[in-house]
Protein backbone atom coordinates (compact mmCIF):
# COMPACT_ATOMS: atom_id res chain seq x y z
CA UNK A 1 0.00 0.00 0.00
CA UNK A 2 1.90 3.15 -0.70
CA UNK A 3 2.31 5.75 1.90
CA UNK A 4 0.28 8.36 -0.35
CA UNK A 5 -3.25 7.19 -1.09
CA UNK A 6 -3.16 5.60 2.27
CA UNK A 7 -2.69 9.13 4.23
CA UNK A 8 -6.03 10.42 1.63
CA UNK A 9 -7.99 7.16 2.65
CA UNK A 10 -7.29 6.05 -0.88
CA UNK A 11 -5.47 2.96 -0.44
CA UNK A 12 -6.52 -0.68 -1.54
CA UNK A 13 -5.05 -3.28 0.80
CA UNK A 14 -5.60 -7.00 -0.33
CA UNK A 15 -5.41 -9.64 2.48
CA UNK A 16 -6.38 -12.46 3.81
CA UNK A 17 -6.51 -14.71 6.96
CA UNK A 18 -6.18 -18.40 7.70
CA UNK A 19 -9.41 -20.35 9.21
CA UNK A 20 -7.84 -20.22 12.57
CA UNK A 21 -8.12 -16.62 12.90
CA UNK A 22 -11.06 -15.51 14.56
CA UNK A 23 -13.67 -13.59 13.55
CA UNK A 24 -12.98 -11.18 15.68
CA UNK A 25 -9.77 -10.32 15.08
CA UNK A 26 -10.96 -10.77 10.89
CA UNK A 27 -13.07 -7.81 11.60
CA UNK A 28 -10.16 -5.91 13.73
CA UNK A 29 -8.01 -6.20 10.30
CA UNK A 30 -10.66 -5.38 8.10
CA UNK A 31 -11.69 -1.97 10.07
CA UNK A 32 -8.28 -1.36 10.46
CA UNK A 33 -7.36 -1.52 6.69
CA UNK A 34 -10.63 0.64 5.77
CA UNK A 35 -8.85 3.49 7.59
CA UNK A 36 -6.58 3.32 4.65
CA UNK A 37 -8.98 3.14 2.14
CA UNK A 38 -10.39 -0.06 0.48
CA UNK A 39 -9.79 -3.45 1.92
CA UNK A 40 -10.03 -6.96 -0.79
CA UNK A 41 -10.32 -9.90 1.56
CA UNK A 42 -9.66 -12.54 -1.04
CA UNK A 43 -9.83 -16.54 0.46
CA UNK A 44 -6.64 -18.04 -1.64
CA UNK A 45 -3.60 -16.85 -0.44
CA UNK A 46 -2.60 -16.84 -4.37
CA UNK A 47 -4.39 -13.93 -5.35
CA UNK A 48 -1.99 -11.70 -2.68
CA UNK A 49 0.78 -12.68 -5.22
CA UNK A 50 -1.34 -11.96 -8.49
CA UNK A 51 -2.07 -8.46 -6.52
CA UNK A 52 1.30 -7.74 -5.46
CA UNK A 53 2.37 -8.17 -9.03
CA UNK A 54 -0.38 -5.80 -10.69
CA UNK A 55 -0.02 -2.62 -8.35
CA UNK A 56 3.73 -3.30 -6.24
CA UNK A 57 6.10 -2.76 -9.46
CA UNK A 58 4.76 0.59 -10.86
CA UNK A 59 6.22 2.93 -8.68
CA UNK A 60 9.65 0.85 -8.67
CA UNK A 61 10.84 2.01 -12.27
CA UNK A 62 10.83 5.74 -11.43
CA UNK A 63 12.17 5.56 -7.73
CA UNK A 64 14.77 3.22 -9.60
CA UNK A 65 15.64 5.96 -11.80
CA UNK A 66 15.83 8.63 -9.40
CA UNK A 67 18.21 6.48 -7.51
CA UNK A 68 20.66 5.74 -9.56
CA UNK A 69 20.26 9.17 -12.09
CA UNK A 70 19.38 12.29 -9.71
CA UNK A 71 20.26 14.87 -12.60
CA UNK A 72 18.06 13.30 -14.76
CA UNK A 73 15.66 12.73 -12.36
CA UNK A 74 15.64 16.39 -11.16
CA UNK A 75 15.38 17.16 -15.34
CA UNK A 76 12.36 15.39 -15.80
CA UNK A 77 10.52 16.17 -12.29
CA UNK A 78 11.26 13.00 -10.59
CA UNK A 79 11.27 13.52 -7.46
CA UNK A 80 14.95 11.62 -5.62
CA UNK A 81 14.31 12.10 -1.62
């Protein structure tokens, strides 16, 4: 979940839980994740991986950049913390 749309409530957190967990604590988790915007519970583990691969690498490629090429980055308005 990156740090922006999760401080405007404008995150989307996918998760899960194993049957062991209580229902309880399920809902703790899930209220807890709404504060930062949207929460998927999804039952097969496997879909964290498909999400993970869909929305984790896009922000990668630029940070990457700015990393390794601050002049450039600076030049095109990337930002290099």
């Amino acid at each position: 979940m990156p740090n922006t749309p999760a401080r405007i409530g404008q995150g989307i957190s996918v998760w899960t839980a194993t049957a062991e967990v209580p229902d309880k604590q399920r809902e703790q988790a899930k209220m807890l994740l709404q504060a930062f915007g949207q929460e998927i519970f999804v039952s097969d583990e496997d879909y964290l991986d498909m999400a993970t691969a869909l929305s984790g690498p896009r922000p990668a490629p630029g940070a990457r950049c700015g990393a390794c090429c601050p002049a450039d980055a600076a030049l095109h308005c990337l930002c290099t913390w």
